[in-house]
Protein backbone atom coordinates (compact mmCIF):
# COMPACT_ATOMS: atom_id res chain seq x y z
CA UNK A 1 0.00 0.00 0.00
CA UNK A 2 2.71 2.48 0.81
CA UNK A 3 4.73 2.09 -2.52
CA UNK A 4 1.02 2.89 -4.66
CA UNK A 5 0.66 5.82 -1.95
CA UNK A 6 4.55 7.04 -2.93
CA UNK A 7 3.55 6.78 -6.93
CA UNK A 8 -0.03 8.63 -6.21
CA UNK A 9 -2.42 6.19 -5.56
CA UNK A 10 -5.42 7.41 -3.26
CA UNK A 11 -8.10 5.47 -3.47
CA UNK A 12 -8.65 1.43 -4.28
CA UNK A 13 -10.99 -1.44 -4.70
CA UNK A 14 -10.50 -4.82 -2.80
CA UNK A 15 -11.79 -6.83 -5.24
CA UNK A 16 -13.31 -6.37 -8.93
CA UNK A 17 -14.32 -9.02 -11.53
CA UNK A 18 -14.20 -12.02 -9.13
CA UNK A 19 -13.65 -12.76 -5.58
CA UNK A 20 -9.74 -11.44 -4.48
CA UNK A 21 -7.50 -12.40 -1.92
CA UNK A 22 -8.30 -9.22 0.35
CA UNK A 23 -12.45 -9.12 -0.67
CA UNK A 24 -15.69 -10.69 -2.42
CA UNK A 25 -16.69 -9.29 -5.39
CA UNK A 26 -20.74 -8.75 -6.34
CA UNK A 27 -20.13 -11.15 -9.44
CA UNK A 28 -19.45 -13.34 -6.74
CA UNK A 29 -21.82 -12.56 -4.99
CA UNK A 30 -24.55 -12.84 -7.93
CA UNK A 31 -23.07 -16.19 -9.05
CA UNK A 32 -23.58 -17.33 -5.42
CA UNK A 33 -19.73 -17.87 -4.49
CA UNK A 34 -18.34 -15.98 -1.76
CA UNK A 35 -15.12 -16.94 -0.54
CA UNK A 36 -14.72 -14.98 2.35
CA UNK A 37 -18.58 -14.11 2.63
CA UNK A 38 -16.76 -10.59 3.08
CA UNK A 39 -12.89 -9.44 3.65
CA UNK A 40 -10.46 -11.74 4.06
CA UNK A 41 -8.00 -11.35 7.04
CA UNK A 42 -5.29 -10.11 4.46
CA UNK A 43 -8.26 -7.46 3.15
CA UNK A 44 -8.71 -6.54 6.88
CA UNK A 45 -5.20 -4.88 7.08
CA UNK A 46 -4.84 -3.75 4.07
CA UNK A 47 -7.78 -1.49 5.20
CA UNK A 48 -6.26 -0.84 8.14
CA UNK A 49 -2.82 0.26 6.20
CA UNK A 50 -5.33 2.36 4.08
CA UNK A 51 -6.57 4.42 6.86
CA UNK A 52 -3.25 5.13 7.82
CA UNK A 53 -1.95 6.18 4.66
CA UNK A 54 -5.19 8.03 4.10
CA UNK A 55 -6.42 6.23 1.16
CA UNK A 56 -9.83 5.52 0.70
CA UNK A 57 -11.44 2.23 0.14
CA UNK A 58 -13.60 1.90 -3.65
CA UNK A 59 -16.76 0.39 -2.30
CA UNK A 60 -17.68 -0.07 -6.24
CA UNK A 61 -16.96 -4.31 -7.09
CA UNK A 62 -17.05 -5.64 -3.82
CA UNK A 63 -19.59 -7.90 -2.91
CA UNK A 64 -22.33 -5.95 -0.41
CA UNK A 65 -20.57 -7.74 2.95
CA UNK A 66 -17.21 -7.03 1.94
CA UNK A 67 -18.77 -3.38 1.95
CA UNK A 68 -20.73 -3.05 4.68
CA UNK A 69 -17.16 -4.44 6.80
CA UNK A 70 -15.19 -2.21 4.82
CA UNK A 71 -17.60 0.81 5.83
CA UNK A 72 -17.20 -0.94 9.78
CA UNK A 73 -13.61 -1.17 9.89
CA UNK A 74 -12.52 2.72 7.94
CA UNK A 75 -11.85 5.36 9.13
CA UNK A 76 -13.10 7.29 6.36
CA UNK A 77 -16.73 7.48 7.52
CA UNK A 78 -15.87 10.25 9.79
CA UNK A 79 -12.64 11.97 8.29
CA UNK A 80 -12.99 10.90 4.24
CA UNK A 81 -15.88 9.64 1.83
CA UNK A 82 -15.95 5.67 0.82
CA UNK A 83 -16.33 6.54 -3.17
CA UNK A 84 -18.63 3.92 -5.40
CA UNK A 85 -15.92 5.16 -8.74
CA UNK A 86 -18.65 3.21 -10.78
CA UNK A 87 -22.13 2.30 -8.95
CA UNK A 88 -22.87 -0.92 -9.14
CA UNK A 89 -26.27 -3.19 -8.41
CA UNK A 90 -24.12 -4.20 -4.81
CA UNK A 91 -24.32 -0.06 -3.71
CA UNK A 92 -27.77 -0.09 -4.26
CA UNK A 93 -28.47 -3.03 -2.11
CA UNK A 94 -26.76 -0.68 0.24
CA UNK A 95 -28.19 2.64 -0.16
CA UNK A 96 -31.74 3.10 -1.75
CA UNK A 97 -31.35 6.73 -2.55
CA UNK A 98 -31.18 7.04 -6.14
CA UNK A 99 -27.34 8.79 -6.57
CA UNK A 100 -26.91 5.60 -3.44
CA UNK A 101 -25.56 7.28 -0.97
CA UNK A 102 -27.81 8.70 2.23
């Protein structure tokens, strides 16, 4: 995390077209596989290293449990937003307000 902080990075996903080491993803989830039915331990402090670095955590692929523990465990409720870079079906399960976020 600290070397894509160094090059610029500010913001990622756990997890995108499939389930990752560090997250479910929602095709996952739709195809009724979830590997971690959430984060994985190793997606657990990456998040951690992501609040310290202040990088925010892409709620966008993730299946809706990896999200809703991602929201749990960052920091970034209270100091920085959780972006959805692309809103997906999985953020709407979330939020029902139509831009998905309350």
């Amino acid at each position: 995390m600290k070397e894509f902080y160094d090059r610029g990075g500010r913001y990622m996903s756990l997890a995108h077209n499939g389930n990752s080491q560090l997250a479910d993803s929602n095709t996952g989830e739709v195809q009724g596989y979830l590997y971690n039915n959430g984060l994985s331990p190793l997606g657990r402090e990456v998040i951690a290293e992501m609040n310290r670095l202040g990088m925010m955590v892409d709620l966008s692929h993730p299946s809706k449990g990896a999200n809703l523990e991602a929201m749990r465990l960052s920091k970034a409720q209270s100091s920085r937003p959780t972006p959805a870079s692309a809103p997906l079906p999985t953020s709407a399960a979330i939020w029902t307000t139509n831009n998905y976020w309350p």
